[in-house]
N, C-alpha and C. Protein backbone atom coordinates (compact mmCIF):
# COMPACT_ATOMS: atom_id res chain seq x y z
N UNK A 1 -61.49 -7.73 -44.96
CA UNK A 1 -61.96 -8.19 -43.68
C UNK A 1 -61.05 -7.70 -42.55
N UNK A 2 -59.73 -7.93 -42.59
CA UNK A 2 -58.83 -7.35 -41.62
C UNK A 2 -58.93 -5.79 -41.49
N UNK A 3 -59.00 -5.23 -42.86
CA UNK A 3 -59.11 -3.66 -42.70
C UNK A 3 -59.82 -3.35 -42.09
N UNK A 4 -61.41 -3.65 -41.94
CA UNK A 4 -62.08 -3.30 -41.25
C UNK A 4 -61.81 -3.71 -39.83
N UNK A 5 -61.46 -4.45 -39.49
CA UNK A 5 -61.31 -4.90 -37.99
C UNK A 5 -60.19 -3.81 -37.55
N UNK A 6 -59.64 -3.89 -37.98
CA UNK A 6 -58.40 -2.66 -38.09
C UNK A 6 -59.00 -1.25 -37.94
N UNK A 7 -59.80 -1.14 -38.49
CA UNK A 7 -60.54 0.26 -38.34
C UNK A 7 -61.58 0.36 -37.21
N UNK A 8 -62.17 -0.80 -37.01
CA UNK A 8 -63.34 -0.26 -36.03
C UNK A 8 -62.40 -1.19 -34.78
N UNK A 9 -61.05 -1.58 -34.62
CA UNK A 9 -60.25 -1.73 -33.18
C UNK A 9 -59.15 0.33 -32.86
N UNK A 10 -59.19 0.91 -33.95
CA UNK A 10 -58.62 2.27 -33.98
C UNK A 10 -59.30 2.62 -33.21
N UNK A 11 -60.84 2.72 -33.74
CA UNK A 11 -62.12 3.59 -33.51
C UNK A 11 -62.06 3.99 -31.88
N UNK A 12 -62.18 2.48 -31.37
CA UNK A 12 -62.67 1.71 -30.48
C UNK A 12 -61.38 2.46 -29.48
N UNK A 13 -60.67 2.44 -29.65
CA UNK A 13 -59.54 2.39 -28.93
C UNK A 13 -59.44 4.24 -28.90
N UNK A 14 -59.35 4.94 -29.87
CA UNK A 14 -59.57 6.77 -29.70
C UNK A 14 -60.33 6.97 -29.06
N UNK A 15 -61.86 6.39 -28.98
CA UNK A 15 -62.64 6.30 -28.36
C UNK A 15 -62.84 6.42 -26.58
N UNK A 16 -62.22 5.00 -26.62
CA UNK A 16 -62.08 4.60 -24.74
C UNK A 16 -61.04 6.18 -24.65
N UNK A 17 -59.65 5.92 -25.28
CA UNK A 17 -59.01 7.26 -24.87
C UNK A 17 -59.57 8.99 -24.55
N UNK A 18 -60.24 9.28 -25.60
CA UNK A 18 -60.65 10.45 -25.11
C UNK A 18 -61.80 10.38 -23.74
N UNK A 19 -62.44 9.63 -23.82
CA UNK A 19 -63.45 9.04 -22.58
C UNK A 19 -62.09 9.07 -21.12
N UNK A 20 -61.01 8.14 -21.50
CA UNK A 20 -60.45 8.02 -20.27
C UNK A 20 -59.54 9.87 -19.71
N UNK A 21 -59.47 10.35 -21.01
CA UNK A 21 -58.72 11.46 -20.65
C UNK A 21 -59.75 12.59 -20.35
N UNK A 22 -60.86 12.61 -20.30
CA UNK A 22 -62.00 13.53 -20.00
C UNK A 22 -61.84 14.25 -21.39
N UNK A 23 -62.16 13.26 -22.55
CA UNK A 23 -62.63 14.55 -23.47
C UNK A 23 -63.79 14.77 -24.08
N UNK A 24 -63.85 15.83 -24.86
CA UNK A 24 -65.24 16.53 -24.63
C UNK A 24 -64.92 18.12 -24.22
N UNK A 25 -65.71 18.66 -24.71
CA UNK A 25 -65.84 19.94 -23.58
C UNK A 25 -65.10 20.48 -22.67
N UNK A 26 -64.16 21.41 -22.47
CA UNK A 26 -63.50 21.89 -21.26
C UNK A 26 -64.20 22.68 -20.60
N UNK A 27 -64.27 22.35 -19.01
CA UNK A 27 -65.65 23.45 -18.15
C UNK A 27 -64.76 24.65 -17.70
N UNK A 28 -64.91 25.43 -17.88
CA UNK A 28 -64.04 26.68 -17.32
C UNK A 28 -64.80 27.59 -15.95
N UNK A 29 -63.88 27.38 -15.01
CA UNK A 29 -64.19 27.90 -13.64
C UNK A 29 -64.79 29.56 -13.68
N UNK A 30 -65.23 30.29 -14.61
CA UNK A 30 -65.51 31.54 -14.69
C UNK A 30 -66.95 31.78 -13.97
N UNK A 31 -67.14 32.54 -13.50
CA UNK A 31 -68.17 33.39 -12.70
C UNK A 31 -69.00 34.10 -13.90
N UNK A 32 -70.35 33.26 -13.74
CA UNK A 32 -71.20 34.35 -14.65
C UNK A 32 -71.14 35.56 -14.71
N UNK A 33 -70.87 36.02 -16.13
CA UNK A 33 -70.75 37.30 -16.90
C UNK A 33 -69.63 37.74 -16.55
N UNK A 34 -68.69 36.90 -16.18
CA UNK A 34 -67.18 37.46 -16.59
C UNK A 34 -66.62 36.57 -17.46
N UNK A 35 -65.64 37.03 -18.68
CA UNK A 35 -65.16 35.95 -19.58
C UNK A 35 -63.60 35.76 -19.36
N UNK A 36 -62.79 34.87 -19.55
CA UNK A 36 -61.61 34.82 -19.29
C UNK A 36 -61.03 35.51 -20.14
N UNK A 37 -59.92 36.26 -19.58
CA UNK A 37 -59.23 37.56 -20.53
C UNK A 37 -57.38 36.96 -20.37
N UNK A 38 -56.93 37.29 -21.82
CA UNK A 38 -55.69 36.93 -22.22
C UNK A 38 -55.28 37.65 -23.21
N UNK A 39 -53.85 38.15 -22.64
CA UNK A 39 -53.65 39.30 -23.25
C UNK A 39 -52.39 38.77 -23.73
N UNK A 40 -51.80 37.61 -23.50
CA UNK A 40 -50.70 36.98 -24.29
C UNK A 40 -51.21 36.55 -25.12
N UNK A 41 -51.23 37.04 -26.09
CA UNK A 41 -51.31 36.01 -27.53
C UNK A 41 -50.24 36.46 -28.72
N UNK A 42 -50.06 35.66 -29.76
CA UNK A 42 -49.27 36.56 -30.56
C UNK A 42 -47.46 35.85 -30.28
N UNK A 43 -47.44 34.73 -29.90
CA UNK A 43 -46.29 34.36 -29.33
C UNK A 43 -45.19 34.75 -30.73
N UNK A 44 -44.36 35.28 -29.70
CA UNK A 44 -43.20 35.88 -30.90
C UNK A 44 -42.98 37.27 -31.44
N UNK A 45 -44.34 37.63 -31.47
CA UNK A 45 -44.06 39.27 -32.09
C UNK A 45 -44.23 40.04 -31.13
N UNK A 46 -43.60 41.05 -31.21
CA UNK A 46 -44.35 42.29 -29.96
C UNK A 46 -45.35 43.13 -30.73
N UNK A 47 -45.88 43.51 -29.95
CA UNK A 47 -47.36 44.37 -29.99
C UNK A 47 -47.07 45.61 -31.11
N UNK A 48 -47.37 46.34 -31.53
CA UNK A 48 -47.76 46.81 -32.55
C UNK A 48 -47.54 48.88 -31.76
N UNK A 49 -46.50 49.34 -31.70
CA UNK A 49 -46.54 50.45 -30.70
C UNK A 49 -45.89 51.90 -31.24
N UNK A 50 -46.68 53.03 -30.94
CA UNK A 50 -45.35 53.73 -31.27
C UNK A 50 -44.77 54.03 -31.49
N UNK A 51 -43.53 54.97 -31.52
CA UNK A 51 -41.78 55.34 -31.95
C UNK A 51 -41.58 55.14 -30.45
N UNK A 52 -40.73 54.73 -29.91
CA UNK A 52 -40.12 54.52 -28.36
C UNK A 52 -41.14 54.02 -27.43
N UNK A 53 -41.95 53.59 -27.86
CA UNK A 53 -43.29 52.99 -26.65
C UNK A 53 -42.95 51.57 -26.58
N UNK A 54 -42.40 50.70 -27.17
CA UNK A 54 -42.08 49.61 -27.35
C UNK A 54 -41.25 48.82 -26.23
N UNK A 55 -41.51 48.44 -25.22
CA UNK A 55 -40.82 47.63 -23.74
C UNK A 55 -40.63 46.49 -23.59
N UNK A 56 -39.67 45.67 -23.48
CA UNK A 56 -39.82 44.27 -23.45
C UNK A 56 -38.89 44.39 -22.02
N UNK A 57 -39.38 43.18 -21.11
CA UNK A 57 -38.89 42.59 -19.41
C UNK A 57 -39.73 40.67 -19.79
N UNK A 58 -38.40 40.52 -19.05
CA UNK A 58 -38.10 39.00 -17.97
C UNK A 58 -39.17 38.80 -17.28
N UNK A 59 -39.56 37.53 -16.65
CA UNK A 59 -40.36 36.96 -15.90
C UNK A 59 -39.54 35.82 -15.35
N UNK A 60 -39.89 34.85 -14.47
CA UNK A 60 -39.66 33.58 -14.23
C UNK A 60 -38.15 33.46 -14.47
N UNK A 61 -37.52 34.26 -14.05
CA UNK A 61 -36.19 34.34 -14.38
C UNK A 61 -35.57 32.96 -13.33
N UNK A 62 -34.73 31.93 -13.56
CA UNK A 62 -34.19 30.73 -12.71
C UNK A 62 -33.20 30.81 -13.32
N UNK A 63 -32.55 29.46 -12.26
CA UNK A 63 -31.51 29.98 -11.63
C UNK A 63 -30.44 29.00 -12.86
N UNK A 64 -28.56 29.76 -13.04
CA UNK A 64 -27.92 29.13 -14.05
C UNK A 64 -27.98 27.69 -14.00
N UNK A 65 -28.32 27.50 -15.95
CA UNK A 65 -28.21 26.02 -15.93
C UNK A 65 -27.26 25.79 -16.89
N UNK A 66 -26.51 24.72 -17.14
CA UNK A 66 -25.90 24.29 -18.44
C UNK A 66 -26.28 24.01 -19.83
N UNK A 67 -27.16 24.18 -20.16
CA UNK A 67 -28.03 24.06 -21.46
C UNK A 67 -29.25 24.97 -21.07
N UNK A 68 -29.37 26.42 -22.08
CA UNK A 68 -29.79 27.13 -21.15
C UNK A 68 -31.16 27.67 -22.72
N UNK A 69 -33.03 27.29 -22.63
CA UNK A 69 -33.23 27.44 -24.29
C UNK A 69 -32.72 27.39 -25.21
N UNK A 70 -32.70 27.49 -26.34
CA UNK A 70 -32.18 26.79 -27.45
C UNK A 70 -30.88 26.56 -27.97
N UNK A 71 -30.15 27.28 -26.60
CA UNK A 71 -28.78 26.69 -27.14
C UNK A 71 -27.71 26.30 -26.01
N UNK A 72 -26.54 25.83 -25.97
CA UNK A 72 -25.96 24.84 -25.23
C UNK A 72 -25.09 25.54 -24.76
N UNK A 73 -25.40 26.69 -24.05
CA UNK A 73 -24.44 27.68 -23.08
C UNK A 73 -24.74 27.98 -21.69
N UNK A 74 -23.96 27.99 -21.07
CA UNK A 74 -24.42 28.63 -19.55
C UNK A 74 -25.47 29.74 -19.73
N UNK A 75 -26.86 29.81 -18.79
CA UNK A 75 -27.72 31.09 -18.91
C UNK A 75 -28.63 30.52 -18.03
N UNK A 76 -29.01 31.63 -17.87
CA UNK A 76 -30.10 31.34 -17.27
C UNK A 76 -32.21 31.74 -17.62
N UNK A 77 -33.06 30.84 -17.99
CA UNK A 77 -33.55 30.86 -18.60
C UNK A 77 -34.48 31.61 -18.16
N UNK A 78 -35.16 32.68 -18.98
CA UNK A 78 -36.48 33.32 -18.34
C UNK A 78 -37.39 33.29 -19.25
N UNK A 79 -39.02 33.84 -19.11
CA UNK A 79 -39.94 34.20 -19.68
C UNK A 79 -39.76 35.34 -20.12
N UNK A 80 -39.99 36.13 -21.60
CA UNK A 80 -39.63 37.24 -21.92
C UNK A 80 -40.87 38.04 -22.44
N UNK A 81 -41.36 38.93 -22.26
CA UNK A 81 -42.66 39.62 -22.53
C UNK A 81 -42.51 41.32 -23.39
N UNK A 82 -43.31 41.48 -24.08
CA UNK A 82 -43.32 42.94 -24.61
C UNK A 82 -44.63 43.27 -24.17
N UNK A 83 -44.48 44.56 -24.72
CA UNK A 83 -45.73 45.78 -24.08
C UNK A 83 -45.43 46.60 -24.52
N UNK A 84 -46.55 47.88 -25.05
CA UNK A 84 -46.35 49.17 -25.68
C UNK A 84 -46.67 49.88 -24.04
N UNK A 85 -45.22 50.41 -23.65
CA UNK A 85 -45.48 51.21 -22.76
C UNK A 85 -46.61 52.33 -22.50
N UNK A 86 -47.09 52.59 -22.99
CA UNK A 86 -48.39 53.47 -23.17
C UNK A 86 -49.86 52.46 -22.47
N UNK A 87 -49.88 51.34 -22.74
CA UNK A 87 -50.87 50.39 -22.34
C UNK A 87 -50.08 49.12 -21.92
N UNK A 88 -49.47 48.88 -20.97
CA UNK A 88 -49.11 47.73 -20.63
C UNK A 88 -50.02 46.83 -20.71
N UNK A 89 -51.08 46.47 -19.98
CA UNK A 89 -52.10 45.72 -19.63
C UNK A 89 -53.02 45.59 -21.02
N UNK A 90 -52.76 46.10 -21.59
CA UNK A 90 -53.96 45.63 -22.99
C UNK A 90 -53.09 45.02 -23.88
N UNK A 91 -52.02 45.70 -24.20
CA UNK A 91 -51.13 45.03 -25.15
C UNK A 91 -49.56 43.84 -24.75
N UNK A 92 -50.08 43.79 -23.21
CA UNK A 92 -48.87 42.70 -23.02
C UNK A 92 -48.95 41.73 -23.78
N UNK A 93 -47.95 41.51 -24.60
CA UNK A 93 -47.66 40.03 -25.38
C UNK A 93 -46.55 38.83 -24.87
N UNK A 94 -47.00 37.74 -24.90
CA UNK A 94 -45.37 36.38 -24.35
C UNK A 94 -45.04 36.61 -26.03
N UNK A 95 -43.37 36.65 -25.74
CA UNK A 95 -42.46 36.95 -26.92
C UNK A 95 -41.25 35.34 -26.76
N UNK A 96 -40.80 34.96 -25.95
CA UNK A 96 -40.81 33.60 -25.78
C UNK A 96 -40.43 33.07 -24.11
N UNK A 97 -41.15 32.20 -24.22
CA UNK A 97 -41.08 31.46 -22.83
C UNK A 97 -39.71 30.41 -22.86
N UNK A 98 -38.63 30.47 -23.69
CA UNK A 98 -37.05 29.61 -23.62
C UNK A 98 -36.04 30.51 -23.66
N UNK A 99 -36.55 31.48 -23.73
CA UNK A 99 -35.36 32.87 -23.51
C UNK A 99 -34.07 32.50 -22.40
N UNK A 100 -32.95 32.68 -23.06
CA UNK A 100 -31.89 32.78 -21.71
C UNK A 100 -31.10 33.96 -22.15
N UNK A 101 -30.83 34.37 -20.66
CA UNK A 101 -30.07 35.43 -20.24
C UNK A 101 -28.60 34.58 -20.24
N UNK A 102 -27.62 34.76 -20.67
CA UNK A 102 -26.48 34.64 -21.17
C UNK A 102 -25.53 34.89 -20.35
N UNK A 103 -24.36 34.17 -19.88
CA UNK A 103 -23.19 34.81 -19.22
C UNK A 103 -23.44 34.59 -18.06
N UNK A 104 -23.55 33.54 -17.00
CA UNK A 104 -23.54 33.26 -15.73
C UNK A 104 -22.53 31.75 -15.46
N UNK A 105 -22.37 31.92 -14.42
CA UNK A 105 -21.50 30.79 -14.31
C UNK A 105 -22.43 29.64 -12.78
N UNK A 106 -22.06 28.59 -13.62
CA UNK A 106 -22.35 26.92 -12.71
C UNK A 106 -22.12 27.17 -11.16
N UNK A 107 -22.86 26.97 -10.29
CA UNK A 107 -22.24 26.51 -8.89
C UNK A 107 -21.47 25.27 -8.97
């Protein structure tokens, strides 16, 4: 008797939640007959390139912190990306978004 009450107060309760968080369906702002294009995927590996075509660059580079991604040194943290120089734009991959650049000092 309790189990069940137990189960259909879960129910009840996932329920109201996804309702209160809008779930269901995500509507995506796209313009008929264009599809959303993403060329980061693949987090972690770089793209597949080459002998020397292979490029990796920074993004979102900010400013020194004291605990700097995954480890507990001065740096400063950026977004780090690869690309087969030959096709930037088709094969850009995110390689990691906690990357720190190393060796800066505190204001």
């Amino acid at each position: 008797m309790k189990a069940s009450r137990l189960i259909a107060s879960l129910t009840a309760c996932l329920s109201l939640s996804l309702i209160a968080c809008g779930g269901g369906e995500a509507d995506l702002d796209v313009p008929e007959g264009e599809a959303p294009v993403s060329v980061e995927q693949g987090l972690g590996y770089p793209p597949h390139c080459p002998n020397g075509d292979l490029i990796y660059w920074l993004e979102n580079v900010q400013a020194c912190t004291a605990k700097c991604g995954n480890t507990r040194q001065n740096g400063q943290p950026a977004t780090q990306y690869a690309a087969c120089q030959s096709n930037i734009t088709g094969t850009r991959t995110l390689i990691n978004v906690r990357y720190c650049i190393p060796g800066c000092e505190l204001l």
